[in-house]
Protein backbone atom coordinates (compact mmCIF):
# COMPACT_ATOMS: atom_id res chain seq x y z
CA UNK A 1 64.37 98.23 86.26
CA UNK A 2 62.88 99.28 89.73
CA UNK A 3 61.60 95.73 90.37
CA UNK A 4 65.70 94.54 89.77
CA UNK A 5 66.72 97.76 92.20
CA UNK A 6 63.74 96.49 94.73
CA UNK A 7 65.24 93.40 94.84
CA UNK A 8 69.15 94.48 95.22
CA UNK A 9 67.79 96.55 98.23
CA UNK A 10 66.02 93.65 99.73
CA UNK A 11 69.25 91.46 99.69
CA UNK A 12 71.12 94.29 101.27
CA UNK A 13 68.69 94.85 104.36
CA UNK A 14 71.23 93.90 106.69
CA UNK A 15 74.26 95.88 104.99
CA UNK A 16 72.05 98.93 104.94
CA UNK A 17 71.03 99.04 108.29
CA UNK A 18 74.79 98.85 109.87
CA UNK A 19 75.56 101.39 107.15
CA UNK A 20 72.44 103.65 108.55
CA UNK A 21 73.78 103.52 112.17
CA UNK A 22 77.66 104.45 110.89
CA UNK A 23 75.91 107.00 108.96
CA UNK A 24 74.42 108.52 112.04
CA UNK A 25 77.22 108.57 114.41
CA UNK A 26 79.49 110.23 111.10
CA UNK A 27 76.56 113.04 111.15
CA UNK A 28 76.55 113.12 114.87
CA UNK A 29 80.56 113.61 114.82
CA UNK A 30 79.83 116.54 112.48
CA UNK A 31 77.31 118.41 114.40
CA UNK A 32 79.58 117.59 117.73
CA UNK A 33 83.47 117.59 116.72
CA UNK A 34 84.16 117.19 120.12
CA UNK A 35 81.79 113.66 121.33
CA UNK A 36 84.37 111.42 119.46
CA UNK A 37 84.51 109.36 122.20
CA UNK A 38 80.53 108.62 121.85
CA UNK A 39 80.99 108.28 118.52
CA UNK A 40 83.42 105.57 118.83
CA UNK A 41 80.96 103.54 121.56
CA UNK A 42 78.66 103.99 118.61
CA UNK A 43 80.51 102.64 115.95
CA UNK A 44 81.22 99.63 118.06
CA UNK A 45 77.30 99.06 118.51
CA UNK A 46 77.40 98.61 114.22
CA UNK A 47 80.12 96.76 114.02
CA UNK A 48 78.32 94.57 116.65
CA UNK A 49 74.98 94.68 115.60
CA UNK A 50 76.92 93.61 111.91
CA UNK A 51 77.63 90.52 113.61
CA UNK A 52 74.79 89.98 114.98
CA UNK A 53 72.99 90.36 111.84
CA UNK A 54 75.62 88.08 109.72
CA UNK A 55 74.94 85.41 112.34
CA UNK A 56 71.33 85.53 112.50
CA UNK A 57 70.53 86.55 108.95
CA UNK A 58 70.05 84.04 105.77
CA UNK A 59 72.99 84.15 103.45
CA UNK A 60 70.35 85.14 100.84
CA UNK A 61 69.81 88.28 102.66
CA UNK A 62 72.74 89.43 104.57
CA UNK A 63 74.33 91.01 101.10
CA UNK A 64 77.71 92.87 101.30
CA UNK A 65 77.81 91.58 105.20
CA UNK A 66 79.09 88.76 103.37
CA UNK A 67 82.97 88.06 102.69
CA UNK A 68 84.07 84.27 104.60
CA UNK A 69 81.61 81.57 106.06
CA UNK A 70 78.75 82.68 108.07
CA UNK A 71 80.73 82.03 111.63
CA UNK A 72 83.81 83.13 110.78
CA UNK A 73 82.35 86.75 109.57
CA UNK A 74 80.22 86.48 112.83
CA UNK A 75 83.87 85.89 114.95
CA UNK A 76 85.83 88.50 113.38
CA UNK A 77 82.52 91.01 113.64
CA UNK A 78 81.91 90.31 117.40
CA UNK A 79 86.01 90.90 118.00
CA UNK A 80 86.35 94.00 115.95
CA UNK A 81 83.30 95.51 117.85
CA UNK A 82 84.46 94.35 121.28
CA UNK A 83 87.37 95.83 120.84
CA UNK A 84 86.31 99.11 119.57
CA UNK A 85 84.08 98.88 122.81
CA UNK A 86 86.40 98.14 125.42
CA UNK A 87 89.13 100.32 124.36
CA UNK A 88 86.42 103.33 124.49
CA UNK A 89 85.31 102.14 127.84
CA UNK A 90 88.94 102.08 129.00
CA UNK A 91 89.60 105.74 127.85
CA UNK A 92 86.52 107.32 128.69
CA UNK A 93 86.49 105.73 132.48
């Protein structure tokens, strides 16, 4: 049983970590209600870092990360995040 749950964690490295940094600026948004706007720039560095992981990441390890081809996910993960980015830039300047 906890050699099966060591291995589910080891194919979900990547997933984790993105989910660890989301996790952190949720909990940072709770201790400061009013830093949305760095908690948005921070969201956009996991949605980014996401795609960097899905890009540079086996398939056998990238887990949940996972839902098209490997460049496609990559695409739509560096958009998303680049987005997220610019349009905090842009209201925070």
């Amino acid at each position: 049983m906890l050699n099966r749950a060591l291995r589910w964690i080891a194919e979900q490295v990547a997933f984790l970590a993105v989910l660890l940094v989301l996790t952190g600026a949720f909990g940072y948004l709770v201790v400061e209600p009013g830093r949305w706007g760095r908690c948005a720039g921070v969201v956009a560095v996991a949605v980014l870092l996401a795609a960097l992981l899905r890009a540079a990441v086996p398939p056998m390890r990238v887990g949940l990360l996972a839902v098209r081809s490997r460049w496609m996910d990559a695409a739509c993960y560096f958009a998303l995040g680049g987005a997220i980015l610019a349009i905090d830039l842009r209201l925070h300047a």
